[in-house]
C-alpha atoms as a PDB file:
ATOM      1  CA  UNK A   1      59.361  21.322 -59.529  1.00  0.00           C
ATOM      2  CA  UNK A   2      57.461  18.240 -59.304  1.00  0.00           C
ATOM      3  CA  UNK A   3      53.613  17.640 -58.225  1.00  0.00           C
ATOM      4  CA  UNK A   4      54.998  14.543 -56.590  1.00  0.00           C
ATOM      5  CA  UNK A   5      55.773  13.756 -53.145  1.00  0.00           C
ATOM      6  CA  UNK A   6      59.213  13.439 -51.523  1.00  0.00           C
ATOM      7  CA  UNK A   7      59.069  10.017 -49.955  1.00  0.00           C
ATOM      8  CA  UNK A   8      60.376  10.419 -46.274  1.00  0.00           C
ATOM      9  CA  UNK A   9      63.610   7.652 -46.720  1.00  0.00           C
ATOM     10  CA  UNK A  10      67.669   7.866 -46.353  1.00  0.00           C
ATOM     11  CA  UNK A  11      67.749   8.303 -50.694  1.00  0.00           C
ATOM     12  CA  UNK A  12      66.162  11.387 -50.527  1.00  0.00           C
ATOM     13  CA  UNK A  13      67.481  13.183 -47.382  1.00  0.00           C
ATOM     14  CA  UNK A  14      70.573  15.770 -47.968  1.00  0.00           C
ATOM     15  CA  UNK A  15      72.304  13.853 -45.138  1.00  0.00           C
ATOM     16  CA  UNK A  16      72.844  10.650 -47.011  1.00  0.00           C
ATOM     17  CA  UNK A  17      75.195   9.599 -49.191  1.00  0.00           C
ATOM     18  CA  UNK A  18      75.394   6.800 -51.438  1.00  0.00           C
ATOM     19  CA  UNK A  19      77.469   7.557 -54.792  1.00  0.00           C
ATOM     20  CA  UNK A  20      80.108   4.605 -55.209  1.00  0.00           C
ATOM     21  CA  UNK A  21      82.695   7.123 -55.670  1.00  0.00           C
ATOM     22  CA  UNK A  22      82.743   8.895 -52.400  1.00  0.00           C
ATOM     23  CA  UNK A  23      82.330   5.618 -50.723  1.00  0.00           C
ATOM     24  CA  UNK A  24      85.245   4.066 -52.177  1.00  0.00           C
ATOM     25  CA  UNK A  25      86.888   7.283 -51.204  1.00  0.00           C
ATOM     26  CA  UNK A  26      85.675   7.221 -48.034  1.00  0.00           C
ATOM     27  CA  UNK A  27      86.395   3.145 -47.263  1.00  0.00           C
ATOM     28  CA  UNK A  28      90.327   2.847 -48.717  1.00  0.00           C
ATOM     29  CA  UNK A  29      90.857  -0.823 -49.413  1.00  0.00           C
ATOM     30  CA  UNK A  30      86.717  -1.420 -50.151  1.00  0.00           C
ATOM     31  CA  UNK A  31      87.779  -1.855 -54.051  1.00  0.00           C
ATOM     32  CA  UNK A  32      89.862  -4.616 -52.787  1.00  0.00           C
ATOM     33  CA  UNK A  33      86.376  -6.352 -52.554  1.00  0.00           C
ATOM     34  CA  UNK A  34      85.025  -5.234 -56.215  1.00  0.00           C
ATOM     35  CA  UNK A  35      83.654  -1.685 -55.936  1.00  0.00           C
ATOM     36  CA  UNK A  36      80.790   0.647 -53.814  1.00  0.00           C
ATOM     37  CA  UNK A  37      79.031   0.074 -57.004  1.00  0.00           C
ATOM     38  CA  UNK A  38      78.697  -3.511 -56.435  1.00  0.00           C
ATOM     39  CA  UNK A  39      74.807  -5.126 -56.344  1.00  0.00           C
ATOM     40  CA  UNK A  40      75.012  -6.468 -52.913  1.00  0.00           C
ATOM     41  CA  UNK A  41      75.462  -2.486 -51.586  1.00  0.00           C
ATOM     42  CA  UNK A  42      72.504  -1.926 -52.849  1.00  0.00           C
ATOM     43  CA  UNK A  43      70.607   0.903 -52.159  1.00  0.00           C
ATOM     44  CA  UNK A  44      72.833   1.578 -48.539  1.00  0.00           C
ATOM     45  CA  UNK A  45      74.576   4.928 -47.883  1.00  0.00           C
ATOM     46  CA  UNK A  46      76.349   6.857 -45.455  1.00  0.00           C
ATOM     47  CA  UNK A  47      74.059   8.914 -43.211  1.00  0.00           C
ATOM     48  CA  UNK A  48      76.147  11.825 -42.483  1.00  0.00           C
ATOM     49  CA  UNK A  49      74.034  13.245 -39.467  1.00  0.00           C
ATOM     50  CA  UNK A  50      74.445  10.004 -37.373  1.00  0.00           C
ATOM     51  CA  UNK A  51      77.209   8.663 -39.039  1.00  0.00           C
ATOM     52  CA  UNK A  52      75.793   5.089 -40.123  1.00  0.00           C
ATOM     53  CA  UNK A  53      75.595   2.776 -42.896  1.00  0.00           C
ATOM     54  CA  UNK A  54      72.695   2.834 -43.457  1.00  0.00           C
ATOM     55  CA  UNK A  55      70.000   1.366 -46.111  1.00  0.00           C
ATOM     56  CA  UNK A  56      68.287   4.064 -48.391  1.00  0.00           C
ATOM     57  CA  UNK A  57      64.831   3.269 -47.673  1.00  0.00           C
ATOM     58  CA  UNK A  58      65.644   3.565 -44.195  1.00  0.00           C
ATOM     59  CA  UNK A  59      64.145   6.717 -41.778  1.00  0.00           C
ATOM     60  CA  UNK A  60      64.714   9.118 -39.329  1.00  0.00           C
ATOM     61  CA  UNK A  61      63.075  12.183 -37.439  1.00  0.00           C
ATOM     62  CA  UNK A  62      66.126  14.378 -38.605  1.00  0.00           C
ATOM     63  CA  UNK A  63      64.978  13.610 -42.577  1.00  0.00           C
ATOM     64  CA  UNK A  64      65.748  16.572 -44.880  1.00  0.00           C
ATOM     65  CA  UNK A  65      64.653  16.606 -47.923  1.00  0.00           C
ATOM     66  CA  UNK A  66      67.124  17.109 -50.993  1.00  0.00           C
ATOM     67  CA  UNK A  67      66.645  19.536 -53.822  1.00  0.00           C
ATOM     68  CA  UNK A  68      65.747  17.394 -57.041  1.00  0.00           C
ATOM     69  CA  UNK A  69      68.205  19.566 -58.953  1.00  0.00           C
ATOM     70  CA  UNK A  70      71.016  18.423 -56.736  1.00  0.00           C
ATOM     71  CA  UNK A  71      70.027  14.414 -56.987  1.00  0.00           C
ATOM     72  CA  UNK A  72      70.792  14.504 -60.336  1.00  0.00           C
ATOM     73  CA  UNK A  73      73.962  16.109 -60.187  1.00  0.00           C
END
């Protein structure tokens, strides 16, 4: 476990998802326009909770924070 703090954005809530791959899963047709992994996406994710696209330093009163373990799975 790390001494460090969890920063209170979208990247590090368990309600937010970002991974290109269950984006372009997600989005049919949004290869069509390169990939999820593409630079102009960013840091933006799905927020599951309020179901929004959503940019990962973005905030929200219903922030829960991820397990480390499971970020870098």
């Amino acid at each position: 476990m790390s001494d460090r703090a969890i920063v209170r954005e979208c990247r590090n809530c368990r309600h937010f998802r970002n991974d290109a791959a269950f984006l372009e899963q997600l989005f049919k047709g949004l290869t069509a326009l390169s990939s999820a992994d593409a630079s102009s996406r960013a840091d933006d994710g799905l927020c599951l909770r309020h179901e929004r696209i959503l940019s990962g330093h973005a905030s929200c009163a219903d922030f829960s924070a991820v397990e480390a373990a499971a970020k870098v799975a």
